[in-house]
PDB file of N, CA and C in Angstrom:
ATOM      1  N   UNK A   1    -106.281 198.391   1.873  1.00  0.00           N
ATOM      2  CA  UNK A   1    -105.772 197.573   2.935  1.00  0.00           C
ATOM      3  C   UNK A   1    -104.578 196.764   2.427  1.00  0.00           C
ATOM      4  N   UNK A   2    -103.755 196.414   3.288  1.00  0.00           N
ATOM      5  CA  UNK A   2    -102.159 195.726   2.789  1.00  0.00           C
ATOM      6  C   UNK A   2    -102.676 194.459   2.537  1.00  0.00           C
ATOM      7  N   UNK A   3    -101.982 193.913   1.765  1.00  0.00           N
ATOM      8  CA  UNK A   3    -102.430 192.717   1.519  1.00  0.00           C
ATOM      9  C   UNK A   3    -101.248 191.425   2.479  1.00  0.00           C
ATOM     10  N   UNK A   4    -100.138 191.779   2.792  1.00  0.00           N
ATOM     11  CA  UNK A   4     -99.303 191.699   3.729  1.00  0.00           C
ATOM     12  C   UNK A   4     -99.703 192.236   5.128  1.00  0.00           C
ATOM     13  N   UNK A   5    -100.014 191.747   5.913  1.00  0.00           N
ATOM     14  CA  UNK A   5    -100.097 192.241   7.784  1.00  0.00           C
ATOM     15  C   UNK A   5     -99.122 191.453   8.753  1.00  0.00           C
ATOM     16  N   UNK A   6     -98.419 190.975   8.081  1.00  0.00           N
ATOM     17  CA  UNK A   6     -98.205 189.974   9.497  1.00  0.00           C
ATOM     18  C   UNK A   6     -96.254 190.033   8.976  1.00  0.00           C
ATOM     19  N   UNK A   7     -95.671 191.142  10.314  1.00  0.00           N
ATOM     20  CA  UNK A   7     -94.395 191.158  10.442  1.00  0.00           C
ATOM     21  C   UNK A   7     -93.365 190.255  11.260  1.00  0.00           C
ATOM     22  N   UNK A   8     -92.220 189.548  10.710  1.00  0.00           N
ATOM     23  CA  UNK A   8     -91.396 188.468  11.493  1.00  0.00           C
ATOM     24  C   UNK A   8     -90.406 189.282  11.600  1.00  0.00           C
ATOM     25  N   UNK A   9     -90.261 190.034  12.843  1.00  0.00           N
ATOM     26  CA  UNK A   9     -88.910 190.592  13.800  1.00  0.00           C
ATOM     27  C   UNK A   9     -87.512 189.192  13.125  1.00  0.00           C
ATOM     28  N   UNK A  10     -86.765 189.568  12.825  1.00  0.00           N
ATOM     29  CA  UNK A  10     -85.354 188.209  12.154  1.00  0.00           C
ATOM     30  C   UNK A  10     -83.986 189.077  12.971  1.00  0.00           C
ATOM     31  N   UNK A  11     -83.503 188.157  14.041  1.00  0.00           N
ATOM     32  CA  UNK A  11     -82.257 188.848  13.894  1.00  0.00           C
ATOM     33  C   UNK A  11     -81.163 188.042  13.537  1.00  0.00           C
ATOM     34  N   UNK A  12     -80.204 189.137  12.661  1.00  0.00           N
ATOM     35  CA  UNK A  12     -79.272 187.998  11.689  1.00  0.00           C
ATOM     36  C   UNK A  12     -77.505 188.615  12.433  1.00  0.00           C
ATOM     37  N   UNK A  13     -76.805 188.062  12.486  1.00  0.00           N
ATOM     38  CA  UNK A  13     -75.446 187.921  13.115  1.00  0.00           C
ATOM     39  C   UNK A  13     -74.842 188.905  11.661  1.00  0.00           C
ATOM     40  N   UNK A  14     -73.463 189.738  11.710  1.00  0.00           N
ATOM     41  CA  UNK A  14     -72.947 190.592  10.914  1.00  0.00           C
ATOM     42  C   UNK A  14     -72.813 189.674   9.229  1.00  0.00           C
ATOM     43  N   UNK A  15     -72.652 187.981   9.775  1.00  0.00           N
ATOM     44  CA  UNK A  15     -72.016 187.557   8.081  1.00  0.00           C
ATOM     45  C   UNK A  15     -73.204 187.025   8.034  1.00  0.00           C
ATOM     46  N   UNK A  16     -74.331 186.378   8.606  1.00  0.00           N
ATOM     47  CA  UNK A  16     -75.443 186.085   7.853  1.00  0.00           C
ATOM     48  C   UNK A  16     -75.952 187.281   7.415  1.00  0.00           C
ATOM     49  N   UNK A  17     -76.351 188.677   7.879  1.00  0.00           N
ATOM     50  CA  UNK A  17     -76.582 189.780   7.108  1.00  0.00           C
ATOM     51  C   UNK A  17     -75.662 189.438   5.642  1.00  0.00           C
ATOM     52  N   UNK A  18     -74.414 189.514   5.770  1.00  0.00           N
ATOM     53  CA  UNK A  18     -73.231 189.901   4.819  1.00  0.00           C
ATOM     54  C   UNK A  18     -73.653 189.027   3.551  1.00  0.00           C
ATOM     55  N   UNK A  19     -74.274 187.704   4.170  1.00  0.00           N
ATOM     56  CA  UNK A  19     -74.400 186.628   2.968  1.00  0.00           C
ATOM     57  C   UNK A  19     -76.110 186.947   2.484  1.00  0.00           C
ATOM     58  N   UNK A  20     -76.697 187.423   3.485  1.00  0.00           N
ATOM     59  CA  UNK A  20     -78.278 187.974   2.718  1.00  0.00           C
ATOM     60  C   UNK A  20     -78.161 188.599   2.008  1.00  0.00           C
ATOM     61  N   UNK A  21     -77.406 189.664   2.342  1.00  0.00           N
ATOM     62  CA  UNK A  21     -77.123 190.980   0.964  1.00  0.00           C
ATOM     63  C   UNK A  21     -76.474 190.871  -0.042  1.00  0.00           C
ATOM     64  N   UNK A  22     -75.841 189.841  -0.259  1.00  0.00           N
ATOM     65  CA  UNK A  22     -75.075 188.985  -1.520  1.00  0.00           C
ATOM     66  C   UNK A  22     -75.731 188.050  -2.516  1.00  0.00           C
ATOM     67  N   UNK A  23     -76.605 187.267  -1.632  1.00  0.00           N
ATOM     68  CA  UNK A  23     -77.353 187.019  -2.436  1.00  0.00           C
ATOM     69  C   UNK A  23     -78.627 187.477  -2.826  1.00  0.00           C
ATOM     70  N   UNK A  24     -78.851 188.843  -2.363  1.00  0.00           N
ATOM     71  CA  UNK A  24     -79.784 189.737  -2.439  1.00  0.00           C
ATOM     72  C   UNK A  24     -79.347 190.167  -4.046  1.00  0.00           C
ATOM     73  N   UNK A  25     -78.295 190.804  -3.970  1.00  0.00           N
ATOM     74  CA  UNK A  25     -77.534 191.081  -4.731  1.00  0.00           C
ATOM     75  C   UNK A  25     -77.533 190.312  -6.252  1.00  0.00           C
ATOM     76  N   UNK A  26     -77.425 189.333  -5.847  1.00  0.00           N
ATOM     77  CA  UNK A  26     -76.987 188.366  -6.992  1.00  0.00           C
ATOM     78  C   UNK A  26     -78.259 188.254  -7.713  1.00  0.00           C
ATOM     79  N   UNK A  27     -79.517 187.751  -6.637  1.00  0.00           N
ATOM     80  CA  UNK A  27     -80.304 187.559  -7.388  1.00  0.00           C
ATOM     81  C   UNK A  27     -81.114 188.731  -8.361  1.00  0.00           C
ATOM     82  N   UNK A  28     -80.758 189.993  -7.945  1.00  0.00           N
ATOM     83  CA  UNK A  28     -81.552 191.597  -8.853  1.00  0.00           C
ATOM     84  C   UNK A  28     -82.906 191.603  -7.801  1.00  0.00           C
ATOM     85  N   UNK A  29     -83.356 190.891  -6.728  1.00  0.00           N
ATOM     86  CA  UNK A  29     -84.380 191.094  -6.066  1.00  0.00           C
ATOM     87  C   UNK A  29     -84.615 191.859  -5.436  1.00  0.00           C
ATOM     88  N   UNK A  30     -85.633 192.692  -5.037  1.00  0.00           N
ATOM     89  CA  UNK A  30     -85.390 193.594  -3.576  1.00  0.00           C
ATOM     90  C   UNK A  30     -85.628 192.362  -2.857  1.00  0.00           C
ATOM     91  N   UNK A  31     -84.690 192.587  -1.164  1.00  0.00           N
ATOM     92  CA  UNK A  31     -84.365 191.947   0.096  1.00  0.00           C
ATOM     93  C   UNK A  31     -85.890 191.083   0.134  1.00  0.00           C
ATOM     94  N   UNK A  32     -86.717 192.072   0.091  1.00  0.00           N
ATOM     95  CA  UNK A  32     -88.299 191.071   0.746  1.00  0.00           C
ATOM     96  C   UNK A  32     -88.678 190.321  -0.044  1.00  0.00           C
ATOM     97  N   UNK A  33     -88.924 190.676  -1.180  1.00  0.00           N
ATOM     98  CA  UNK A  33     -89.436 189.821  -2.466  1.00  0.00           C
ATOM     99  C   UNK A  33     -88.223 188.659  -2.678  1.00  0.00           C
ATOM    100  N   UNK A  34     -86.645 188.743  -2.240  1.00  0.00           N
ATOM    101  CA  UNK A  34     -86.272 187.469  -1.927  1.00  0.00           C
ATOM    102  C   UNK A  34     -86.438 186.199  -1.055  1.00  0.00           C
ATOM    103  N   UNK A  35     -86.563 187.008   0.185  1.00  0.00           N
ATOM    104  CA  UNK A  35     -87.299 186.129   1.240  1.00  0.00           C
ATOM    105  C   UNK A  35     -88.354 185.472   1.014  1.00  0.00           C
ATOM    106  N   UNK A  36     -89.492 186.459   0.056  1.00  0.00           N
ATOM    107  CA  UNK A  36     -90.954 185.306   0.577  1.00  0.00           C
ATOM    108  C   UNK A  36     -90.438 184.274  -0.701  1.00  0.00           C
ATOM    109  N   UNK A  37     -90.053 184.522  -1.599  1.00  0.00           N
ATOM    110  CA  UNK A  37     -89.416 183.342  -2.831  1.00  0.00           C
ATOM    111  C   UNK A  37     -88.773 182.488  -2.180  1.00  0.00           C
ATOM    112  N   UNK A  38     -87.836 182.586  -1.300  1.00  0.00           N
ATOM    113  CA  UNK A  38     -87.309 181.546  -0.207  1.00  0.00           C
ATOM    114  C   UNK A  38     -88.353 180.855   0.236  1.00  0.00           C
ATOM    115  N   UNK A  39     -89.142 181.795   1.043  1.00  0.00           N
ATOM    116  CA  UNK A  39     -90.136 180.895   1.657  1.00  0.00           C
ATOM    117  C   UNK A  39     -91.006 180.150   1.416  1.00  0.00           C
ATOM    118  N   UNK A  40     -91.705 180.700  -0.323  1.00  0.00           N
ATOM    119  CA  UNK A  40     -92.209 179.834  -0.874  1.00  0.00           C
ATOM    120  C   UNK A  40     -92.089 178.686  -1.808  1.00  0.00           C
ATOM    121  N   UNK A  41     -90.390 178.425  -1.427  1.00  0.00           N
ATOM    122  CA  UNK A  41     -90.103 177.323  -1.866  1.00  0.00           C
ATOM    123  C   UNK A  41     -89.522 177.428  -3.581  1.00  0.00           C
ATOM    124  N   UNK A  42     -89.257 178.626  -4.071  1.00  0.00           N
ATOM    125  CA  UNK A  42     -88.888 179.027  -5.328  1.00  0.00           C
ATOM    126  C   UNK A  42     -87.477 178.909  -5.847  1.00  0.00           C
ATOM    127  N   UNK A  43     -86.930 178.311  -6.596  1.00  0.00           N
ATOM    128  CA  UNK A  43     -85.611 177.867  -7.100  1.00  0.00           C
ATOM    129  C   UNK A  43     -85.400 179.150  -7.328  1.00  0.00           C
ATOM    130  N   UNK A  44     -84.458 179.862  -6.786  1.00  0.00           N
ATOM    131  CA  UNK A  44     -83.585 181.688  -7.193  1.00  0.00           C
ATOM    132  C   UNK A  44     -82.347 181.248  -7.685  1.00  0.00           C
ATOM    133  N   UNK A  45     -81.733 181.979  -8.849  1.00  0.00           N
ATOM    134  CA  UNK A  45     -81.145 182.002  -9.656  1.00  0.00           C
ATOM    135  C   UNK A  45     -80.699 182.974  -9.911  1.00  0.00           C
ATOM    136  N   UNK A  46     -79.122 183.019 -10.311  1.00  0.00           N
ATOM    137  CA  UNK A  46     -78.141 184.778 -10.465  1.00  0.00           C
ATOM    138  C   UNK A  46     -79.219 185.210 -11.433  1.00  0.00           C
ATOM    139  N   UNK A  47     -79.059 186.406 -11.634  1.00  0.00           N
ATOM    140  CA  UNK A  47     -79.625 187.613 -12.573  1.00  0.00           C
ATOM    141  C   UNK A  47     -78.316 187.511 -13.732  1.00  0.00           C
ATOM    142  N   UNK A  48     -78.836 186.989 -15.295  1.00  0.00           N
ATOM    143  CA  UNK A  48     -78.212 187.362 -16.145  1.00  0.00           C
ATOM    144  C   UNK A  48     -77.191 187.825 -16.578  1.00  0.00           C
ATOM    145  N   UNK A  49     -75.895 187.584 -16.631  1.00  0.00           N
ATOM    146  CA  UNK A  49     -75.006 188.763 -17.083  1.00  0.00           C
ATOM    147  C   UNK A  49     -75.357 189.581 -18.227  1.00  0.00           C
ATOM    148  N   UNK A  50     -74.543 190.960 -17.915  1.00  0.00           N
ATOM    149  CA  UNK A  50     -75.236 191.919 -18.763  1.00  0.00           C
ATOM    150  C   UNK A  50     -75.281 191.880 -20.377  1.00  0.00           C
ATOM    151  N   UNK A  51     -73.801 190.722 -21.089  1.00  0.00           N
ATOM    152  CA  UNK A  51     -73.856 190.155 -21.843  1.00  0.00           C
ATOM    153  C   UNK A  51     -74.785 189.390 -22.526  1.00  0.00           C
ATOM    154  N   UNK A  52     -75.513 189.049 -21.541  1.00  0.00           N
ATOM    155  CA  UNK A  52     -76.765 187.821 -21.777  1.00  0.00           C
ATOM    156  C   UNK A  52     -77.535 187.944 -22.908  1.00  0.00           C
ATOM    157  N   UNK A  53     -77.984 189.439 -23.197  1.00  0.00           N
ATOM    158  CA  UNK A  53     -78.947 189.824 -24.255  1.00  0.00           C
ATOM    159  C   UNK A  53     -78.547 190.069 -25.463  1.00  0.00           C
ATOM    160  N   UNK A  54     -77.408 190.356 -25.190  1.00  0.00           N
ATOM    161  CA  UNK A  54     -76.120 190.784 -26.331  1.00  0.00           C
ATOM    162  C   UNK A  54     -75.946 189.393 -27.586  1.00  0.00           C
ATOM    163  N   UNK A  55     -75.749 188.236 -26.461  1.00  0.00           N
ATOM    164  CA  UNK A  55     -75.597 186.933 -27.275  1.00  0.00           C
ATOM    165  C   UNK A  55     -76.863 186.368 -27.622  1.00  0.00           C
ATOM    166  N   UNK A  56     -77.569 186.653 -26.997  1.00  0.00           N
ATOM    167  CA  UNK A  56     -79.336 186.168 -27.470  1.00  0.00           C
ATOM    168  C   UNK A  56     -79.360 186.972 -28.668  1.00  0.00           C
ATOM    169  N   UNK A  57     -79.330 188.125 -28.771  1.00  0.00           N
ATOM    170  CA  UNK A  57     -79.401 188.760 -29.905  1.00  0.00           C
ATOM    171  C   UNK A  57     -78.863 188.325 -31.340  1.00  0.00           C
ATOM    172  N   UNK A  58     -77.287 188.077 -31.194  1.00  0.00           N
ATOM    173  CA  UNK A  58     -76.763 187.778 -32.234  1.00  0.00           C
ATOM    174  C   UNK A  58     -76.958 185.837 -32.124  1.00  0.00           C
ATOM    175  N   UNK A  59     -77.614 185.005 -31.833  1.00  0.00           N
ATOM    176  CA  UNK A  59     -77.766 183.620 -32.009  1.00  0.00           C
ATOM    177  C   UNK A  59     -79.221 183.725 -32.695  1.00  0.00           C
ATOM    178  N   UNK A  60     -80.188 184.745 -32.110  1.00  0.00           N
ATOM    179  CA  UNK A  60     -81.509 185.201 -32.463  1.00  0.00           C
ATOM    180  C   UNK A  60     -81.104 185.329 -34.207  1.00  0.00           C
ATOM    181  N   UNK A  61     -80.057 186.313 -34.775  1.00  0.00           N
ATOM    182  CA  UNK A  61     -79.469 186.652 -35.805  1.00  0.00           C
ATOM    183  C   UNK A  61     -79.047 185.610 -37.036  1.00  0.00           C
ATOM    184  N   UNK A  62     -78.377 184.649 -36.006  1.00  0.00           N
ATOM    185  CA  UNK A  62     -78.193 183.175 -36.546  1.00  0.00           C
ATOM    186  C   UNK A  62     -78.869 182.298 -37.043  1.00  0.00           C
ATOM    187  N   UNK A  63     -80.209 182.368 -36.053  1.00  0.00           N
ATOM    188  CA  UNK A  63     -81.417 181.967 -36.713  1.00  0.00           C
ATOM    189  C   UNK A  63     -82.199 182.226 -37.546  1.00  0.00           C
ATOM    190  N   UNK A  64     -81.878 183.628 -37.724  1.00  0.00           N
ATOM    191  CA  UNK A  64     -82.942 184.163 -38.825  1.00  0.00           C
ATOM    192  C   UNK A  64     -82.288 183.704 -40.201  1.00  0.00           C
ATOM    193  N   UNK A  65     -80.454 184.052 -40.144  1.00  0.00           N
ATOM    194  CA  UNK A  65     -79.816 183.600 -41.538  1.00  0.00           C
ATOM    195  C   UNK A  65     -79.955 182.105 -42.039  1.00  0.00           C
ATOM    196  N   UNK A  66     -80.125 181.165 -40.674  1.00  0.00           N
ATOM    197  CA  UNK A  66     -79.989 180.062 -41.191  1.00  0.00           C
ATOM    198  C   UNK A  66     -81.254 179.782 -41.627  1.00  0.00           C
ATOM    199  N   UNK A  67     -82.766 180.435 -41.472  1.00  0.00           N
ATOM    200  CA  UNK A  67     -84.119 180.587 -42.001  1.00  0.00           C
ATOM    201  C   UNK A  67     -83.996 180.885 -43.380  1.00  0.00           C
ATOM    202  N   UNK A  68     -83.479 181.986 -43.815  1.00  0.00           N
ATOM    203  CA  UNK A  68     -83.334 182.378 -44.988  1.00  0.00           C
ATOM    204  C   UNK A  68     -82.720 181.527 -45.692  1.00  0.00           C
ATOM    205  N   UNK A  69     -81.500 180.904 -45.425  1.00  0.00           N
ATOM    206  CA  UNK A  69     -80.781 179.973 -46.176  1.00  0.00           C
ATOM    207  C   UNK A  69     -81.478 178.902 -47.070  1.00  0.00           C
ATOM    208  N   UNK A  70     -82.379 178.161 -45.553  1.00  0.00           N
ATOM    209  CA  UNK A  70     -83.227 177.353 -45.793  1.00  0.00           C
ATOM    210  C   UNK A  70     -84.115 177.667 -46.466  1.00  0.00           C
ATOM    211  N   UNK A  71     -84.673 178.723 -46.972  1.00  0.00           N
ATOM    212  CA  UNK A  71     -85.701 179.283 -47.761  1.00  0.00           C
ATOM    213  C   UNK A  71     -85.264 179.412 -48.870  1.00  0.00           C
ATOM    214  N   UNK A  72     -84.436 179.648 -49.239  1.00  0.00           N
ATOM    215  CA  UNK A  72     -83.414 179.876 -50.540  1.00  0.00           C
ATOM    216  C   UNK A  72     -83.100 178.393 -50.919  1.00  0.00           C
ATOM    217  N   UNK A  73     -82.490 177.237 -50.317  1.00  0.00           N
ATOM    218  CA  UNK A  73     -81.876 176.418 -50.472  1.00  0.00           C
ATOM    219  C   UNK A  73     -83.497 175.175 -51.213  1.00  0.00           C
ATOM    220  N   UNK A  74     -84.859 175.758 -50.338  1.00  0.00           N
ATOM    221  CA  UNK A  74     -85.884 175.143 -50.679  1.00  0.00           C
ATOM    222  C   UNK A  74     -86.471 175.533 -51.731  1.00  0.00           C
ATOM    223  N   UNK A  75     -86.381 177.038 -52.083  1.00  0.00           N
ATOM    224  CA  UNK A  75     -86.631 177.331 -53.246  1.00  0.00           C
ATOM    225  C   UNK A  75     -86.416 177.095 -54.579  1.00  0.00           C
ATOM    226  N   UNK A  76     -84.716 176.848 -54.745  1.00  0.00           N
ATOM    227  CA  UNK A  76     -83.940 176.760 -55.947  1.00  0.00           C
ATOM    228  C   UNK A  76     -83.356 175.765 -55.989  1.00  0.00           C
ATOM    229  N   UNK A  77     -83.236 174.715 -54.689  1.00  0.00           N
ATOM    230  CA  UNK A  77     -82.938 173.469 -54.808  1.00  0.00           C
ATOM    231  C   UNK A  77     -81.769 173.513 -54.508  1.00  0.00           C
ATOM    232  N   UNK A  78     -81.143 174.681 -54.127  1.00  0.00           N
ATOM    233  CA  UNK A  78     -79.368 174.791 -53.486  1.00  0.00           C
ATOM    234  C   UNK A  78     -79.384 175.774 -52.619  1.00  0.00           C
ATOM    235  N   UNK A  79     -78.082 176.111 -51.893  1.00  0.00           N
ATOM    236  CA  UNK A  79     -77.612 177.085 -51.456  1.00  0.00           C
ATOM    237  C   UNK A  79     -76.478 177.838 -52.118  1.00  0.00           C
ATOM    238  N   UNK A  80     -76.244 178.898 -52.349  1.00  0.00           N
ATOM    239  CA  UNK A  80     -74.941 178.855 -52.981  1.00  0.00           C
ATOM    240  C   UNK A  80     -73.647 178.979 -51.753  1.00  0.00           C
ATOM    241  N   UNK A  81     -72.263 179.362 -52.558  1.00  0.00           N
ATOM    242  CA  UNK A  81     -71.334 178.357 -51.800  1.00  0.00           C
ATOM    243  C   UNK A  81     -71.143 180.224 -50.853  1.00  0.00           C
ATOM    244  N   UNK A  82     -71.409 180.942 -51.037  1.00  0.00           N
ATOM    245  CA  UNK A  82     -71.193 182.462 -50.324  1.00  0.00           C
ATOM    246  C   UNK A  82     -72.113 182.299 -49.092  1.00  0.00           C
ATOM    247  N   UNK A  83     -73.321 182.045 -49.780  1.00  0.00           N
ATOM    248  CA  UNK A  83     -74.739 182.123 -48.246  1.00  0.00           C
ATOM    249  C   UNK A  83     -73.681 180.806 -47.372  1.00  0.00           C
ATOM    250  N   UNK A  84     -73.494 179.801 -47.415  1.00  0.00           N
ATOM    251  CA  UNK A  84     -73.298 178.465 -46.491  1.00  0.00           C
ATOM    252  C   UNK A  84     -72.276 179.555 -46.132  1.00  0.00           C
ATOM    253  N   UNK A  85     -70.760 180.020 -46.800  1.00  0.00           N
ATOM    254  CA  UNK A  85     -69.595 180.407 -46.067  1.00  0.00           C
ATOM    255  C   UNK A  85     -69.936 181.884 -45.150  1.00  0.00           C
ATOM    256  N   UNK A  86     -71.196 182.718 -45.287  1.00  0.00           N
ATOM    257  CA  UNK A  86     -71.529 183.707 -44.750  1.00  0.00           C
ATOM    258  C   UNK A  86     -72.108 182.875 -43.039  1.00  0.00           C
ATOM    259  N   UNK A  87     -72.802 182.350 -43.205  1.00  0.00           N
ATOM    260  CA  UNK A  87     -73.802 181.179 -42.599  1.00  0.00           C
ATOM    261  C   UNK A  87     -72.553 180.546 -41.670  1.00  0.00           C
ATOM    262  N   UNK A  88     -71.495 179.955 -41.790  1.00  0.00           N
ATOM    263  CA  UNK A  88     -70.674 179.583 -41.455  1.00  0.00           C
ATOM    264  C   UNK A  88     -69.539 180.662 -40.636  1.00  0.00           C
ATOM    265  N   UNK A  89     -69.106 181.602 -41.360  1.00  0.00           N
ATOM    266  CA  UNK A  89     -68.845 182.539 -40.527  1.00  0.00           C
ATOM    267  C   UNK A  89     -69.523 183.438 -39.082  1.00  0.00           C
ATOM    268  N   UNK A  90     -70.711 183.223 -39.676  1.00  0.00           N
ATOM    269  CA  UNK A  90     -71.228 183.609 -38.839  1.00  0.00           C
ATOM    270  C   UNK A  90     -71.453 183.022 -37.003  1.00  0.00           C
ATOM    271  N   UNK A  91     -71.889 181.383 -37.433  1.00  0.00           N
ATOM    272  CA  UNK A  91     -71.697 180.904 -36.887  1.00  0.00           C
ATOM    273  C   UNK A  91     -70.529 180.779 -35.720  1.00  0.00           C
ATOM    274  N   UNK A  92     -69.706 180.577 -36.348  1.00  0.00           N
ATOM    275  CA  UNK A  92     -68.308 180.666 -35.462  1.00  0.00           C
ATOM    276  C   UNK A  92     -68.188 181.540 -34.786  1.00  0.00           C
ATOM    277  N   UNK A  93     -68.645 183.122 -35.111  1.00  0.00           N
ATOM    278  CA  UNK A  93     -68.312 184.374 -34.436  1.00  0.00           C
ATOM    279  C   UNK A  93     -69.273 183.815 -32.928  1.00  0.00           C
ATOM    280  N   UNK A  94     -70.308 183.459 -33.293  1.00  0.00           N
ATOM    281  CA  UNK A  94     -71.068 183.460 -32.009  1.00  0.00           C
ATOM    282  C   UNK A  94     -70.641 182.516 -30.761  1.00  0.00           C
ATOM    283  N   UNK A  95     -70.074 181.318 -31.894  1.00  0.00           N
ATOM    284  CA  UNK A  95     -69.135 180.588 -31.150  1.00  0.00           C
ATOM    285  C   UNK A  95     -68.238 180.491 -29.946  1.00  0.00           C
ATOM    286  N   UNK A  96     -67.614 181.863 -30.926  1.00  0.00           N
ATOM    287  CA  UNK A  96     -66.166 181.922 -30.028  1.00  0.00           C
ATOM    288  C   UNK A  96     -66.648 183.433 -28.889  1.00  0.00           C
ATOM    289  N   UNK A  97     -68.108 183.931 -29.267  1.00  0.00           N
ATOM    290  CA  UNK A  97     -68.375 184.720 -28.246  1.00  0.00           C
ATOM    291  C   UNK A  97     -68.969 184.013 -26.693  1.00  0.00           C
ATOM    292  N   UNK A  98     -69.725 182.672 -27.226  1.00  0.00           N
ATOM    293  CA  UNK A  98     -69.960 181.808 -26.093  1.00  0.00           C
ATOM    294  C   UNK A  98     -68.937 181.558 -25.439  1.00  0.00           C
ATOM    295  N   UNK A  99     -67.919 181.175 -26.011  1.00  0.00           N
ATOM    296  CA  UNK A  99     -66.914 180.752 -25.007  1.00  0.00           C
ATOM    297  C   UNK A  99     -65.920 181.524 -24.567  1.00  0.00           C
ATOM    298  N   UNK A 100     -65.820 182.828 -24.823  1.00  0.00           N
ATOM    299  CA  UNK A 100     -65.455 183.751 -24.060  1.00  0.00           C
ATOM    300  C   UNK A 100     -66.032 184.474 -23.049  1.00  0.00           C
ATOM    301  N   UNK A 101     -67.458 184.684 -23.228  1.00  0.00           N
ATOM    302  CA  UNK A 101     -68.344 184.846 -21.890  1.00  0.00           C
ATOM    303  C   UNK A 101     -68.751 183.723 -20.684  1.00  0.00           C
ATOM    304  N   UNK A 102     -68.892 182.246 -21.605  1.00  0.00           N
ATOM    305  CA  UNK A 102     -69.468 182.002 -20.722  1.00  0.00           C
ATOM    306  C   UNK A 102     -68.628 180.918 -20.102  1.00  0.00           C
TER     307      UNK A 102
END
């Protein structure tokens, strides 16, 4: 048995269609599963750029070096001056990828 029964006939004018399907769009939802999120009062939000995972990845990356660093730096009581300038380079790259995407 549906767990859904109960259909609301909606009629929408050519640009309220135009603006449903845009932000249909935007959000990666199918049309219905946007609506009842509307209806139930759910903050919707764009879908990710496709970049998104790309930079999670390499900050994810960032974290792991600056783990190691710290593991090294706790171990022997330093860092040497290559790990900080690797560490540092690195850094920046991700940097200047934030602010070109976002």
């Amino acid at each position: 048995m549906r767990k859904r029964n109960h259909i609301i006939p909606l009629h929408l004018s050519k640009k309220e269609l135009a603006h449903l399907e845009a932000q249909v769009k935007t959000s990666g939802l199918p049309r219905e599963e946007f609506l009842r999120s509307l209806i139930m009062g759910a903050e919707l939000r764009a879908r990710p750029c496709d970049h998104h995972a790309d930079l999670l990845h390499k900050v994810a990356g960032l974290c792991n070096n600056a783990n190691q660093l710290a593991r090294v730096a706790n171990t022997y009581g330093e860092a040497g001056p290559q790990s900080i300038e690797e560490m540092t380079k690195l850094v920046r790259k991700v940097w200047e990828e934030v602010k070109e995407n976002w």
